[in-house]
Structure formats: C-alpha cells, structure tokens
C-alpha atoms as a PDB file:
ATOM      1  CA  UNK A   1       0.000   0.000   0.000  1.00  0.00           C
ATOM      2  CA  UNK A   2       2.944   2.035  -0.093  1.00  0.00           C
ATOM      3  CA  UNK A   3       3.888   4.102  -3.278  1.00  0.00           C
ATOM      4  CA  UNK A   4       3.788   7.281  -5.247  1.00  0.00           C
ATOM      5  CA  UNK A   5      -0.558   7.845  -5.853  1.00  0.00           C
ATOM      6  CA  UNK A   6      -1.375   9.099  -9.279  1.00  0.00           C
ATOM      7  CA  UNK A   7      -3.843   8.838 -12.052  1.00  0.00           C
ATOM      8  CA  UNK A   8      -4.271   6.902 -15.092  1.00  0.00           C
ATOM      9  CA  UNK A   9      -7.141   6.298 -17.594  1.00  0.00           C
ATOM     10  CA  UNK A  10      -8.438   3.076 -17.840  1.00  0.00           C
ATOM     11  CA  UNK A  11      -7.965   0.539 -20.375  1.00  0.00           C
ATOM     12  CA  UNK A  12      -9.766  -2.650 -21.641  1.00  0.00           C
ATOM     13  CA  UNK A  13      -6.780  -4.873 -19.577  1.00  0.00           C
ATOM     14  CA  UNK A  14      -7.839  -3.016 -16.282  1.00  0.00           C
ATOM     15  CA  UNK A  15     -11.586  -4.239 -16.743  1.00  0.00           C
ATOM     16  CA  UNK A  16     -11.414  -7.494 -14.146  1.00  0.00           C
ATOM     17  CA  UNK A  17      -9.772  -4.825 -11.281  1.00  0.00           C
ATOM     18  CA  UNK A  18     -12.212  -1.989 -12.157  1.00  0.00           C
ATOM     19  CA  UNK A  19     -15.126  -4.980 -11.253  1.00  0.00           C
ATOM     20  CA  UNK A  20     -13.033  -6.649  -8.273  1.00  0.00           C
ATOM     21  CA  UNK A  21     -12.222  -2.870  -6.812  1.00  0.00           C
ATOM     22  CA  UNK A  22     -16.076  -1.533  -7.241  1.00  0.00           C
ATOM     23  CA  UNK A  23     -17.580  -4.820  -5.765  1.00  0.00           C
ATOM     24  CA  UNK A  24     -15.624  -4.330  -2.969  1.00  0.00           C
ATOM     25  CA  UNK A  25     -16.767  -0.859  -2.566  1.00  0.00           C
ATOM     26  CA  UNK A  26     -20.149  -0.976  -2.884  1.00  0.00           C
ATOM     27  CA  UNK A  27     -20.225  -4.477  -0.473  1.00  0.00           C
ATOM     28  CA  UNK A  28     -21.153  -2.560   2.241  1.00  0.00           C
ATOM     29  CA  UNK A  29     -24.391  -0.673   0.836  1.00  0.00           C
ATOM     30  CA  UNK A  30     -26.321  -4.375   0.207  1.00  0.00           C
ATOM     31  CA  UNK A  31     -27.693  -5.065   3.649  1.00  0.00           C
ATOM     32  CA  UNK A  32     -28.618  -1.352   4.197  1.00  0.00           C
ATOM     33  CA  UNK A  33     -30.668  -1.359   0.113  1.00  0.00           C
ATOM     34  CA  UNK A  34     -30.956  -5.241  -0.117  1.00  0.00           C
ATOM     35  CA  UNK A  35     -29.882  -5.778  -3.443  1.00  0.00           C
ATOM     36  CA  UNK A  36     -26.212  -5.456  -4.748  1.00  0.00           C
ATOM     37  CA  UNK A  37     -26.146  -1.378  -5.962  1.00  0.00           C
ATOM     38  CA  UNK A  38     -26.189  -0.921  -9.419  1.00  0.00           C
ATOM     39  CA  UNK A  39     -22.040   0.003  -9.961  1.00  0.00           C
ATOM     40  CA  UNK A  40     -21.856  -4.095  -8.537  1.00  0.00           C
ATOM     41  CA  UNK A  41     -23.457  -5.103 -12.022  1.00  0.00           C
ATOM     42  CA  UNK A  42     -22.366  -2.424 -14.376  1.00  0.00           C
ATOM     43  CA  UNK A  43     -20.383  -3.849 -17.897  1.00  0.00           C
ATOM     44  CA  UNK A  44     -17.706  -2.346 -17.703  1.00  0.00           C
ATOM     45  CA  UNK A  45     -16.174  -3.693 -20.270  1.00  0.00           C
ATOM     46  CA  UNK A  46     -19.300  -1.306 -21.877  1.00  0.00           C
ATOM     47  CA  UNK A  47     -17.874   1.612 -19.291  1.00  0.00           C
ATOM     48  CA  UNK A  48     -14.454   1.754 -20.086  1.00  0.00           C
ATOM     49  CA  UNK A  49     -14.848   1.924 -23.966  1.00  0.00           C
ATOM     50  CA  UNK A  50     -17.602   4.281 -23.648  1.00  0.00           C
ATOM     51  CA  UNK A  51     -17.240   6.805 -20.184  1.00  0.00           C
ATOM     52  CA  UNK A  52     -13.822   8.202 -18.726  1.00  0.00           C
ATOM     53  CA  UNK A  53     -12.580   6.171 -16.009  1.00  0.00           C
ATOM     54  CA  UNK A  54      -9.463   7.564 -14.291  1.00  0.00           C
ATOM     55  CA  UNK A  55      -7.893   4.874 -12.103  1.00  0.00           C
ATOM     56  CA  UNK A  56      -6.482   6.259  -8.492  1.00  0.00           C
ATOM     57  CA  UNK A  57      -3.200   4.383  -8.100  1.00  0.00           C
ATOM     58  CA  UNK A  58      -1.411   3.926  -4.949  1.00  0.00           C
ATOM     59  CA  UNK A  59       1.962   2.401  -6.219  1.00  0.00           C
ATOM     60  CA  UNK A  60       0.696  -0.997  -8.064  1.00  0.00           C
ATOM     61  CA  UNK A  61      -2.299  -0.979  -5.950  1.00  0.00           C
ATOM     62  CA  UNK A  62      -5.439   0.347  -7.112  1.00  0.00           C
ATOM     63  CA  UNK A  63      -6.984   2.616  -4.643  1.00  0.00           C
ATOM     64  CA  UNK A  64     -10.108   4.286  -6.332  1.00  0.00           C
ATOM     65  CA  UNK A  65     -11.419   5.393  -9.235  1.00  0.00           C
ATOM     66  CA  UNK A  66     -13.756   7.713 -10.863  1.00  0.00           C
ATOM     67  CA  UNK A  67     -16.137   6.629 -13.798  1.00  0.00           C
ATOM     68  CA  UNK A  68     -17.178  10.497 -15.584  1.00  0.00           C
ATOM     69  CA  UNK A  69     -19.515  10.809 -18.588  1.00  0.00           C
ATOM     70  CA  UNK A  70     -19.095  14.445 -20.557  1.00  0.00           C
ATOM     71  CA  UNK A  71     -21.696  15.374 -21.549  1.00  0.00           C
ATOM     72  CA  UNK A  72     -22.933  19.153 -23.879  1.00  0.00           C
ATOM     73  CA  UNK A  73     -23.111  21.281 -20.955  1.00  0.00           C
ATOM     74  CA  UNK A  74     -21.581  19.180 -17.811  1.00  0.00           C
ATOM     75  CA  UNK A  75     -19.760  16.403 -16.638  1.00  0.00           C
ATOM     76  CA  UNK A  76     -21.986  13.630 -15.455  1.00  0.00           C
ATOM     77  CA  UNK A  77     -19.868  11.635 -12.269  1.00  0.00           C
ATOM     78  CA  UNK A  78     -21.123   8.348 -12.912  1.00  0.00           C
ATOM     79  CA  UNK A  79     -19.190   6.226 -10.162  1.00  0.00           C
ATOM     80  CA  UNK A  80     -16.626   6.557  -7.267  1.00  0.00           C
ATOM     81  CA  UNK A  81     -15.170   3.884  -5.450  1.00  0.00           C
ATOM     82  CA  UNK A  82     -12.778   3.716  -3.202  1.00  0.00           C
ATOM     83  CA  UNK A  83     -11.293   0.590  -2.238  1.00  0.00           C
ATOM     84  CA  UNK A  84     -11.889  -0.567   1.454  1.00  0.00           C
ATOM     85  CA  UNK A  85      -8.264  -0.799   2.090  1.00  0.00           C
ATOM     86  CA  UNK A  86      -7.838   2.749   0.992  1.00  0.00           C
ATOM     87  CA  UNK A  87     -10.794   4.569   2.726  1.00  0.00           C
ATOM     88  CA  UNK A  88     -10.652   7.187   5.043  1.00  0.00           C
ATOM     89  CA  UNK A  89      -7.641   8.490   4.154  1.00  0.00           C
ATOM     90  CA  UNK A  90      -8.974  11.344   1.787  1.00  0.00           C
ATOM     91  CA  UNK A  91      -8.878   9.945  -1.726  1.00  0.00           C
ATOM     92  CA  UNK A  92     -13.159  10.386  -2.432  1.00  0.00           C
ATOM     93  CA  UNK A  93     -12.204  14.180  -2.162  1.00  0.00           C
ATOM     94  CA  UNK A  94      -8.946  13.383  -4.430  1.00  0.00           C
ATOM     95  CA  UNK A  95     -11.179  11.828  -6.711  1.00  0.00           C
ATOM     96  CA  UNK A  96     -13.562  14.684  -6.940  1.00  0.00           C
ATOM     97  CA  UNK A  97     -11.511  17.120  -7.041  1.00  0.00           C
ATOM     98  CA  UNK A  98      -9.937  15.378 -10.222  1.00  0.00           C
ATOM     99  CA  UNK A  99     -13.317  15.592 -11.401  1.00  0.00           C
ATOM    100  CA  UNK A 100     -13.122  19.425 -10.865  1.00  0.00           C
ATOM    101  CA  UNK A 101     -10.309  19.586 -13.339  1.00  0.00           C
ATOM    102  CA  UNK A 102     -11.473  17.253 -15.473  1.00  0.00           C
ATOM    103  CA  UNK A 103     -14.520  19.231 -16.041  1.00  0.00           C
ATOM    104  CA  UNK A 104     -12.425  22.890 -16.138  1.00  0.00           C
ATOM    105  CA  UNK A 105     -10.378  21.433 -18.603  1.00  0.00           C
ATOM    106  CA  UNK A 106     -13.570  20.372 -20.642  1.00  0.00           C
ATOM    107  CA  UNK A 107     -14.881  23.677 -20.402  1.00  0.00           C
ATOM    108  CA  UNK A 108     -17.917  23.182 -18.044  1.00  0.00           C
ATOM    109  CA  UNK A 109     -19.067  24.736 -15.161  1.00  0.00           C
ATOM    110  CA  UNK A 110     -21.329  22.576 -14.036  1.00  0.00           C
ATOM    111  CA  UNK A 111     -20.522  18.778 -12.372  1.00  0.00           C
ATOM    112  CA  UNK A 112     -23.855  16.725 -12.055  1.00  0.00           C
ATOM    113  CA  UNK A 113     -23.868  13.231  -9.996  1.00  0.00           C
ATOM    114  CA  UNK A 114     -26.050  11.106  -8.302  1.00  0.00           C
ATOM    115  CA  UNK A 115     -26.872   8.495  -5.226  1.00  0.00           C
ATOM    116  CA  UNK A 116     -29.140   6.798  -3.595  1.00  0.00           C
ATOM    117  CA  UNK A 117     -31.231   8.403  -1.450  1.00  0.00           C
ATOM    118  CA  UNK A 118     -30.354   5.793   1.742  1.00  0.00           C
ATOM    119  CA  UNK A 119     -26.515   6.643   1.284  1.00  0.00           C
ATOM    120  CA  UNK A 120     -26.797   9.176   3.627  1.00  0.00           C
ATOM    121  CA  UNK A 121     -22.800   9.405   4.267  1.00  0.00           C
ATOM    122  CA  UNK A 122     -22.498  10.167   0.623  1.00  0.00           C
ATOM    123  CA  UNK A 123     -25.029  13.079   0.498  1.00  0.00           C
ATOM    124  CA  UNK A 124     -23.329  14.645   3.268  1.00  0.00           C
ATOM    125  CA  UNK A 125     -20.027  14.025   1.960  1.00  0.00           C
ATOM    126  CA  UNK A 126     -21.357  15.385  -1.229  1.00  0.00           C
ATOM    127  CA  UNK A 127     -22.778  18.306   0.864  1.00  0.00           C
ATOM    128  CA  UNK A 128     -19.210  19.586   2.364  1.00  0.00           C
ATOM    129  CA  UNK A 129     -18.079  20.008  -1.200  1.00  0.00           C
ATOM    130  CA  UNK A 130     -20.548  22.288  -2.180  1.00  0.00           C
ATOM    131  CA  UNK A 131     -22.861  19.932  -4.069  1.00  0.00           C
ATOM    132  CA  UNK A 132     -26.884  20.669  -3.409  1.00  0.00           C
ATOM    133  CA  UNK A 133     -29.424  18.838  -4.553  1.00  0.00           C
ATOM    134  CA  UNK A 134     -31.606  19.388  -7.361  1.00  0.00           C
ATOM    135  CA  UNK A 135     -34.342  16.584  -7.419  1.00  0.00           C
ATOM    136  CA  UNK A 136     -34.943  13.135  -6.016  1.00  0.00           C
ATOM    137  CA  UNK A 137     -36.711  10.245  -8.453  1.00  0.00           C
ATOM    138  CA  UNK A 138     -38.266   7.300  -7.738  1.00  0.00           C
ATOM    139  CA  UNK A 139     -36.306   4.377  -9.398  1.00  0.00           C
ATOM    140  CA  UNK A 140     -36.686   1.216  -9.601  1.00  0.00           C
ATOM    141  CA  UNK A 141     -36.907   0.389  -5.622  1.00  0.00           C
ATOM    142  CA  UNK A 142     -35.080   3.482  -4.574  1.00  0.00           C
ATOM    143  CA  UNK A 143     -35.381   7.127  -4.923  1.00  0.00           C
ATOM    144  CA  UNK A 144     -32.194   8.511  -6.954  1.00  0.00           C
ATOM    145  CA  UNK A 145     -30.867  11.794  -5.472  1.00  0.00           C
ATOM    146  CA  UNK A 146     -29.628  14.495  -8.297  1.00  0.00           C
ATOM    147  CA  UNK A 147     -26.961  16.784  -7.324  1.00  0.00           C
ATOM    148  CA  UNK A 148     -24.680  19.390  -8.778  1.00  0.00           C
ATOM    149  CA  UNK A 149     -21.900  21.932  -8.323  1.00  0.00           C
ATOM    150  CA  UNK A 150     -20.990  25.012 -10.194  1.00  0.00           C
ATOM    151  CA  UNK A 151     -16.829  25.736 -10.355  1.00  0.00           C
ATOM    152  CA  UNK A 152     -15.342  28.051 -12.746  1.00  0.00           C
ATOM    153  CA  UNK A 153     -14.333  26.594 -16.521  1.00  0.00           C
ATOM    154  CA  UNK A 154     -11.012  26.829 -17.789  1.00  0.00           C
ATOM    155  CA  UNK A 155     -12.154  27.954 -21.007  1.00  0.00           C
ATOM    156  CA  UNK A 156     -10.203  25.240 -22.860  1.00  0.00           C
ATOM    157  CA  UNK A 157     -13.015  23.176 -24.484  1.00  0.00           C
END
C-alpha cells in the first residue's frame, strides 16, 4: 500500500480490477438497500470503452477510481469507489476534485452526480463540497438523489 498515488485512464486490460475494486466498494451498501447497488453489475467492459474512467493508483495498488460521462453542458460523475483498504484516508475528495479539473479542462461549469437516497454518508459528503441537490426520483426500488456543483471553466473546451 505504499507508493507514489497518481492517475491513469483506464484501459480494456484493467476491466477485471475496475469490477473486483467496485464490488468491494459498494459491499457494504447491500444489507442497508438489499440488493447489490447498481455500480456491482455495471459492464464495464461497456464503461471503459464508452465513459472516462481515471484509475487512483497507490503504487501498483489500485486505490479508487472515478467513472465520468461528458456530456454538452456538464460532466456527469457516474461512479466513485474507493477501495476498502484505501478509505478514510482522503482519496473520495482526491477523486472529486480530479473531477473538478477534469470538467475545467472540458470547459464546463457545471458537475452533475447522483446516489441513492439511503446513502446518507455520501449526500453529506457530497454536501461539504458544495454539491446541493436538485431533485430526487423514484427508481426502480429506490429514490435517486440528483446533485450538482458550479466551479469556474477553464475555457479550454
């Protein structure tokens, strides 16, 4: 677990870890919902060829990652997972704050994301970075919170 952290895009070859490392993280949210959260069952085979998904590396170790969708006017945060043996040690607000400059660079100024209304630890982590929330939808058995923050573009898009 030791290392230099950085990012990397995800390829096709990182598929099976992208699966193992979101499993993992979204483990603890099936006895709370009672059904495996959607990110368990995602193809992301699908995912990587289609979405952005910037890998969190801690050495060889892969500590997180961020699944982003750009979209004409924002950037759509479609996962984050952090491994277990990486959490709580600041990498979800890494990860969005890669997201930030991922979006600046795209020329946006508006980040969009959302979560399931029962992840209360997510809405309020959410909350502290200046995300508010713009609707809540029934889905499936759920309710889907929508949420958004504004930053400032970079005017390179």
């Amino acid at each position: 677990m030791n290392g230099t952290t950085f990012f990397r895009t995800a390829v096709t070859a990182d598929i099976d870890r992208i699966r193992t490392l979101v499993r993992a993280s979204y483990a603890k949210w099936v006895p709370l919902i009672g059904r495996e959260p959607w990110p368990m069952t995602a193809d992301y085979a699908r995912a990587v060829r289609e979405h952005r998904i910037d890998l969190l590396l801690r050495g060889e170790d892969l500590a997180a990652l961020i699944e982003m969708i750009p979209r004409d006017d924002h950037l759509l945060i479609e996962n984050v997972a952090v491994s277990p043996a990486f959490q709580r040690q600041g990498l979800g607000r890494t990860l969005m704050a890669h997201a930030e400059h991922v979006a600046s660079t795209l020329g946006h100024n508006v980040i969009r994301l959302y979560t399931n209304q029962l992840f209360a630890e997510n809405i309020a982590f959410y909350h502290r970075l200046g995300y508010t929330i713009d609707a809540e939808e029934q889905w499936h058995s759920g309710v889907i919170v929508h949420m958004h923050k504004s930053i400032a573009p970079s005017g390179l898009a």
